[in-house]
N, C-alpha and C. Protein backbone atom coordinates (compact mmCIF):
# COMPACT_ATOMS: atom_id res chain seq x y z
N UNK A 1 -8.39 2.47 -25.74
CA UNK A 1 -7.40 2.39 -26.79
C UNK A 1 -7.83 3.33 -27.92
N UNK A 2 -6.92 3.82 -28.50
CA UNK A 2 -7.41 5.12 -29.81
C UNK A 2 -7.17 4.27 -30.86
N UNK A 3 -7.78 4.76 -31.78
CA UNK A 3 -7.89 4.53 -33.37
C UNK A 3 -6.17 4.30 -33.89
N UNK A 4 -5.46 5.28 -33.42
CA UNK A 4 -3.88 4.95 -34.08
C UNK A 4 -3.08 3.83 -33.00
N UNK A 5 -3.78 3.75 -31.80
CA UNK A 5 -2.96 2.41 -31.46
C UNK A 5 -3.74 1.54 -31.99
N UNK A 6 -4.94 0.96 -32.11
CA UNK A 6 -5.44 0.22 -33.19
C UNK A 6 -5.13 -0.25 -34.59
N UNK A 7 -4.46 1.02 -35.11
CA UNK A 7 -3.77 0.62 -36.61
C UNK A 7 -2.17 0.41 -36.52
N UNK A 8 -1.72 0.74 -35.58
CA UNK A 8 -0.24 0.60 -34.83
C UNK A 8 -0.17 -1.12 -34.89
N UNK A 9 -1.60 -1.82 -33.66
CA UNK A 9 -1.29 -3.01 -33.51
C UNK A 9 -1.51 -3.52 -34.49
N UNK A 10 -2.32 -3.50 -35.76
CA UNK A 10 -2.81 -4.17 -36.74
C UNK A 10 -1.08 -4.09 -37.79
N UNK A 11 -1.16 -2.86 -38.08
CA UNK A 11 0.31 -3.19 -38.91
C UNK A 11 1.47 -3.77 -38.54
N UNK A 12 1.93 -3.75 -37.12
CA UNK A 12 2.91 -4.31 -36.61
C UNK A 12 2.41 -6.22 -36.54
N UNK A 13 1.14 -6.74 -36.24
CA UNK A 13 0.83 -7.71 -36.06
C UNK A 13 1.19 -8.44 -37.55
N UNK A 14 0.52 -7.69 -38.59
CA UNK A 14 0.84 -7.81 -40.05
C UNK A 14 2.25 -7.60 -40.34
N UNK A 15 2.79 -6.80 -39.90
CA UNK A 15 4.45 -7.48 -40.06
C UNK A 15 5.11 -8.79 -39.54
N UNK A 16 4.50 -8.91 -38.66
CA UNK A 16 4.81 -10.90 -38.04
C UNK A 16 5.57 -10.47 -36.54
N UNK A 17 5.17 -9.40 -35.92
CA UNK A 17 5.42 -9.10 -34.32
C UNK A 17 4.18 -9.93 -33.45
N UNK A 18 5.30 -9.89 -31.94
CA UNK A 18 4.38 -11.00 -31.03
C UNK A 18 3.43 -9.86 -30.56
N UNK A 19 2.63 -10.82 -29.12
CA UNK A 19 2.29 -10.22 -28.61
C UNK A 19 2.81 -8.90 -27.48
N UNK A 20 3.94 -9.68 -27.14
CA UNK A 20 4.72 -9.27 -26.04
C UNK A 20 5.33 -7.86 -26.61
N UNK A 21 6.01 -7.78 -27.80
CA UNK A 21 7.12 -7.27 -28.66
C UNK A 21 6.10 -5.67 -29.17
N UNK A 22 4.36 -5.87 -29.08
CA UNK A 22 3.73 -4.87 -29.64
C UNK A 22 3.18 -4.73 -28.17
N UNK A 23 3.09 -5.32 -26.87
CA UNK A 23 2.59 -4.34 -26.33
C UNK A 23 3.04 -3.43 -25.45
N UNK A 24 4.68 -3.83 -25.04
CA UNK A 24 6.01 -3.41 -24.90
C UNK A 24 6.29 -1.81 -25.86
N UNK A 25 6.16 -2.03 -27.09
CA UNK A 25 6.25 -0.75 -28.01
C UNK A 25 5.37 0.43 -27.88
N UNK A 26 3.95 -0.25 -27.57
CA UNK A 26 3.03 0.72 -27.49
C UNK A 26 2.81 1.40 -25.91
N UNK A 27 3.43 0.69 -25.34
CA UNK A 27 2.84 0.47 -23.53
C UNK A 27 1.22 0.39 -23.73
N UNK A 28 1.50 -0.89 -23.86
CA UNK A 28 -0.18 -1.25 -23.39
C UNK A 28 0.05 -2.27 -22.63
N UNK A 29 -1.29 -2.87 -21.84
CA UNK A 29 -1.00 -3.78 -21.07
C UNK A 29 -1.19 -5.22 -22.42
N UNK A 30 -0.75 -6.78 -22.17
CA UNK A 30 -0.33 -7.44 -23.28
C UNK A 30 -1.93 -8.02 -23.41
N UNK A 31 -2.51 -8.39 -22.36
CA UNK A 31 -4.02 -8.67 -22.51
C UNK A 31 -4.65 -7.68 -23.24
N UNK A 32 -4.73 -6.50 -23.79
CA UNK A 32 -5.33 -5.71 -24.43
C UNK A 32 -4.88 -6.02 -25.66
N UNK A 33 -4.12 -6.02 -26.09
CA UNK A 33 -3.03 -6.35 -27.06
C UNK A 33 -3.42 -7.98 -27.41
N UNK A 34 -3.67 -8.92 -26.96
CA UNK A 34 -4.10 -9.89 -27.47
C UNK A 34 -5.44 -9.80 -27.55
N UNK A 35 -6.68 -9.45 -26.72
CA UNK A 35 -7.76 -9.38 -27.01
C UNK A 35 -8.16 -8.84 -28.23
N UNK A 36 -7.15 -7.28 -28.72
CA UNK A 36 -7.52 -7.07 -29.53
C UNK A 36 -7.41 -7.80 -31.29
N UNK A 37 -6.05 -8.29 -31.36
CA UNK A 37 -5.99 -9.20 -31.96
C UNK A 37 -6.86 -10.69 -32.31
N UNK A 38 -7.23 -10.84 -31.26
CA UNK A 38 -8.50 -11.69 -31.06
C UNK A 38 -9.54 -11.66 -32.04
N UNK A 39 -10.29 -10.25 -31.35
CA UNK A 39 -11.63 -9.74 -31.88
C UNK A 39 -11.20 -9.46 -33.34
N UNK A 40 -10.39 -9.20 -33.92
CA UNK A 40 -9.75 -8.92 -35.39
C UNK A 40 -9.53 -10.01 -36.07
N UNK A 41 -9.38 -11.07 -35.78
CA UNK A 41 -8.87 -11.89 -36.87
C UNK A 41 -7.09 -12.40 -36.89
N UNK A 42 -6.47 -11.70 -35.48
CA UNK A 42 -5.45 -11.30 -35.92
C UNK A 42 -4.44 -12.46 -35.23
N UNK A 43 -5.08 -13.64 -35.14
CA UNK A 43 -4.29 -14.17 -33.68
C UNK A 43 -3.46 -15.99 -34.81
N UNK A 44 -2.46 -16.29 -33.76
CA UNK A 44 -1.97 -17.32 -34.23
C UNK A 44 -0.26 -16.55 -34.22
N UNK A 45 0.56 -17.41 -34.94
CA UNK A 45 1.95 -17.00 -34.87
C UNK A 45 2.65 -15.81 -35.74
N UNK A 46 2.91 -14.81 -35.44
CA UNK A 46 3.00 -13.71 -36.14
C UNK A 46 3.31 -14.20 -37.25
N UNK A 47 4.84 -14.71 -38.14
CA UNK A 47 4.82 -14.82 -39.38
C UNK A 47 3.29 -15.43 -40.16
N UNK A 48 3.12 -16.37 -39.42
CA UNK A 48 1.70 -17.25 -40.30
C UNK A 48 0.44 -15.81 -40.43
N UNK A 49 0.62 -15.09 -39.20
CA UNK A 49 -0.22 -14.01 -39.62
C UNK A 49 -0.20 -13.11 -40.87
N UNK A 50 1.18 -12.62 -41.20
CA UNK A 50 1.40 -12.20 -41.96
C UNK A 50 1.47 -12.62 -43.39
N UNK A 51 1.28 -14.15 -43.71
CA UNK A 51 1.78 -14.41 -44.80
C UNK A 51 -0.21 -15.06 -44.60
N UNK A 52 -1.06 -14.96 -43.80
CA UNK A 52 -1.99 -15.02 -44.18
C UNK A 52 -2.95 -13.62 -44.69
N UNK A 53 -2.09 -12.84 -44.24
CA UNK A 53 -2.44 -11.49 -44.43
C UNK A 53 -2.32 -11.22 -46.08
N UNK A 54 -1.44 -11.48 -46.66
CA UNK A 54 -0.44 -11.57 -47.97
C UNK A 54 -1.49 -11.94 -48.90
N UNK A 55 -1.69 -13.57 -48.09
CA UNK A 55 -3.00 -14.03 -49.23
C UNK A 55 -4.37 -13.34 -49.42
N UNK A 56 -4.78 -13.35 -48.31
CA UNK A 56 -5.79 -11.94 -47.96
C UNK A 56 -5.68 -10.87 -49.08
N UNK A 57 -4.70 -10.21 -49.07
CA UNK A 57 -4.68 -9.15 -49.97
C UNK A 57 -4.65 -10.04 -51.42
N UNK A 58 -3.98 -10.72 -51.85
CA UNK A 58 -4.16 -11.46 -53.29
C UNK A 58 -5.45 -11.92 -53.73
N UNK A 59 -6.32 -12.05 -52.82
CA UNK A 59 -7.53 -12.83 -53.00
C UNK A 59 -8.49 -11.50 -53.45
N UNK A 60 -7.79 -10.33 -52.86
CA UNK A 60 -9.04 -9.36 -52.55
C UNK A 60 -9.96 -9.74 -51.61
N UNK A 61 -10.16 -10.09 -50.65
CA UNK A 61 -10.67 -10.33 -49.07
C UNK A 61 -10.87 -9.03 -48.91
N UNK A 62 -9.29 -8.54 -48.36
CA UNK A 62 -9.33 -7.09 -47.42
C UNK A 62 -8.71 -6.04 -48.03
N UNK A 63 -9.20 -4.97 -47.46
CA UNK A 63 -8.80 -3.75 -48.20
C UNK A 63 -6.85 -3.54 -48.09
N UNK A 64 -6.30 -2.93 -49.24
CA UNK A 64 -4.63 -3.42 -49.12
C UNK A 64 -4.17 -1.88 -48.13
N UNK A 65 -5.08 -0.95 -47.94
CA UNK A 65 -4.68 -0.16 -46.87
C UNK A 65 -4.74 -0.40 -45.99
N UNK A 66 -5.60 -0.59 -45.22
CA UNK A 66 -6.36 -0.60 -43.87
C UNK A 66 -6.30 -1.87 -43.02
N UNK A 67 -7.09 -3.03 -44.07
CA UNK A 67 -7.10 -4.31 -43.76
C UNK A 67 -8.60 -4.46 -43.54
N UNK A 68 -9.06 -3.77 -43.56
CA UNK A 68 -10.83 -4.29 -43.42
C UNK A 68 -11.82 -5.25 -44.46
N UNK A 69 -12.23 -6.27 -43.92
CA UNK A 69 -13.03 -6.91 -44.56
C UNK A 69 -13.53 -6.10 -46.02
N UNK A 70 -13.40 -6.59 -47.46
CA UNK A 70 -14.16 -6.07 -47.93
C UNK A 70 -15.63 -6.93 -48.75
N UNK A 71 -16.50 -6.37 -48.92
CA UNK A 71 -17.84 -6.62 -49.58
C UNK A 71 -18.15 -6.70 -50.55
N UNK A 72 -18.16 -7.84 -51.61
CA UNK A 72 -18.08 -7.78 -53.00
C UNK A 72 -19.63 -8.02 -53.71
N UNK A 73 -19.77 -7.39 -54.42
CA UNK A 73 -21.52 -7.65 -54.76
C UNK A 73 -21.17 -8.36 -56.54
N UNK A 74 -21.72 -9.04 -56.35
CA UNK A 74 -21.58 -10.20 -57.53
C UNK A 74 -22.34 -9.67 -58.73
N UNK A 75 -21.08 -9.60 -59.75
CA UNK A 75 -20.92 -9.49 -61.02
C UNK A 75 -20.78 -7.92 -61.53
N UNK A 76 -20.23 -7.49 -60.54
CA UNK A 76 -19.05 -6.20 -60.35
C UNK A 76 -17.99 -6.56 -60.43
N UNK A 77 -17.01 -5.48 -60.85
CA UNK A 77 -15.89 -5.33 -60.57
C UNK A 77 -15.26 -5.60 -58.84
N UNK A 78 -14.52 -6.66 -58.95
CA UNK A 78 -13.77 -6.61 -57.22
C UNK A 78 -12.95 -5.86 -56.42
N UNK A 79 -13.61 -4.82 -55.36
CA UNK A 79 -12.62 -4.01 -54.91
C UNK A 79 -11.40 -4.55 -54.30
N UNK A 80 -10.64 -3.22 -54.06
CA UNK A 80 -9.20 -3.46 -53.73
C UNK A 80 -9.10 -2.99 -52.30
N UNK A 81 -10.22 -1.46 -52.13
CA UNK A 81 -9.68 -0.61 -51.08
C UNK A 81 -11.08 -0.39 -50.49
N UNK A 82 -11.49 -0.40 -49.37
CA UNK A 82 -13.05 -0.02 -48.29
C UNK A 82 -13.24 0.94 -48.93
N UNK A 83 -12.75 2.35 -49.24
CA UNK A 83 -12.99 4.15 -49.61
C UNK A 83 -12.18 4.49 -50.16
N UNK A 84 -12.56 5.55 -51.06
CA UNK A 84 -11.57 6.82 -51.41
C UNK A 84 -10.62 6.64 -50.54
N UNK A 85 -11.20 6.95 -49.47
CA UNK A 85 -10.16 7.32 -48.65
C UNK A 85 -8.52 6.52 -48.07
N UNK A 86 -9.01 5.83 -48.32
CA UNK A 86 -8.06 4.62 -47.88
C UNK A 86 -7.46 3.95 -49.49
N UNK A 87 -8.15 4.25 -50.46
CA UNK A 87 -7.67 4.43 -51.78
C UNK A 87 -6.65 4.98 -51.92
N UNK A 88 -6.91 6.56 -51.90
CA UNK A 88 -5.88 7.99 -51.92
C UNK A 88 -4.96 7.67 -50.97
N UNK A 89 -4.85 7.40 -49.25
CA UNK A 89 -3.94 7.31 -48.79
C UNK A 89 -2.91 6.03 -49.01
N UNK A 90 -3.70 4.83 -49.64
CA UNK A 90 -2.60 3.95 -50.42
C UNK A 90 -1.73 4.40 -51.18
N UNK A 91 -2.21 5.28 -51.95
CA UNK A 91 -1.22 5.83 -53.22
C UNK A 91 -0.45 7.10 -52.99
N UNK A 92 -1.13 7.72 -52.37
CA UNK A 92 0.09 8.63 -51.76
C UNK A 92 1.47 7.82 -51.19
N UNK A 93 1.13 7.04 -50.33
CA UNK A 93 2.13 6.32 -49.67
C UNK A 93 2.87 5.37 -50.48
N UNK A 94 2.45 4.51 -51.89
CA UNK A 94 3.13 3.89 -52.79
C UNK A 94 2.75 4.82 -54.19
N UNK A 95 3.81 5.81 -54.66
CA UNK A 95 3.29 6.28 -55.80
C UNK A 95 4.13 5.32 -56.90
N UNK A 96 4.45 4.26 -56.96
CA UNK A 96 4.47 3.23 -58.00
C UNK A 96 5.35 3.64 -58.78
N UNK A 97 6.91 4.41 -58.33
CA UNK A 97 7.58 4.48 -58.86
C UNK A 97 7.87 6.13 -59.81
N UNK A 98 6.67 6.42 -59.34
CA UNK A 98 6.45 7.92 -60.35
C UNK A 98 7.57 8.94 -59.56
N UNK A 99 8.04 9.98 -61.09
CA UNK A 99 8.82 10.90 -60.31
C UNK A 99 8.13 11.84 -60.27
């Protein structure tokens, strides 16, 4: 499996899609597609996924690009985003209204 079907299944899972419905889209077989969800964190009934996802991001848990665990070292400031990188490509993709 590549890196962009990896973030394929993660965002579509985070939208509240089944198993069946993402591995149908991607052509994968559906056991890959749930395993991987599995090993992620990602499993249970799509909406509940998603609206656990939601809280996730409110809490600052996971990064609001990507979704990766993030690491908070106590009595810092709490990140939002894993990297730059995933920083910059947040905001490119939501420029917050700017013209």
């Amino acid at each position: 499996m590549t890196e962009e079907q990896k973030v394929k299944i993660r965002r579509m899972r985070l939208d509240g899609n089944g198993y069946k419905h993402i591995a149908s889209t991607l052509i994968l077989p559906l056991s890959t597609v749930k395993s991987y969800c599995k090993r992620n964190g990602l499993v249970g009934v799509g909406p509940v996924v998603a609206m656990n996802n939601d809280v996730s991001v409110q809490l600052g848990l996971i990064c609001r690009n990507c979704g990766k665990r993030l690491k908070h070292t106590a009595g810092k400031k709490r990140k939002v985003f894993c990297s730059d990188k995933c920083r910059k490509q947040y905001w490119n993709l939501h420029d917050g209204g700017k013209v």
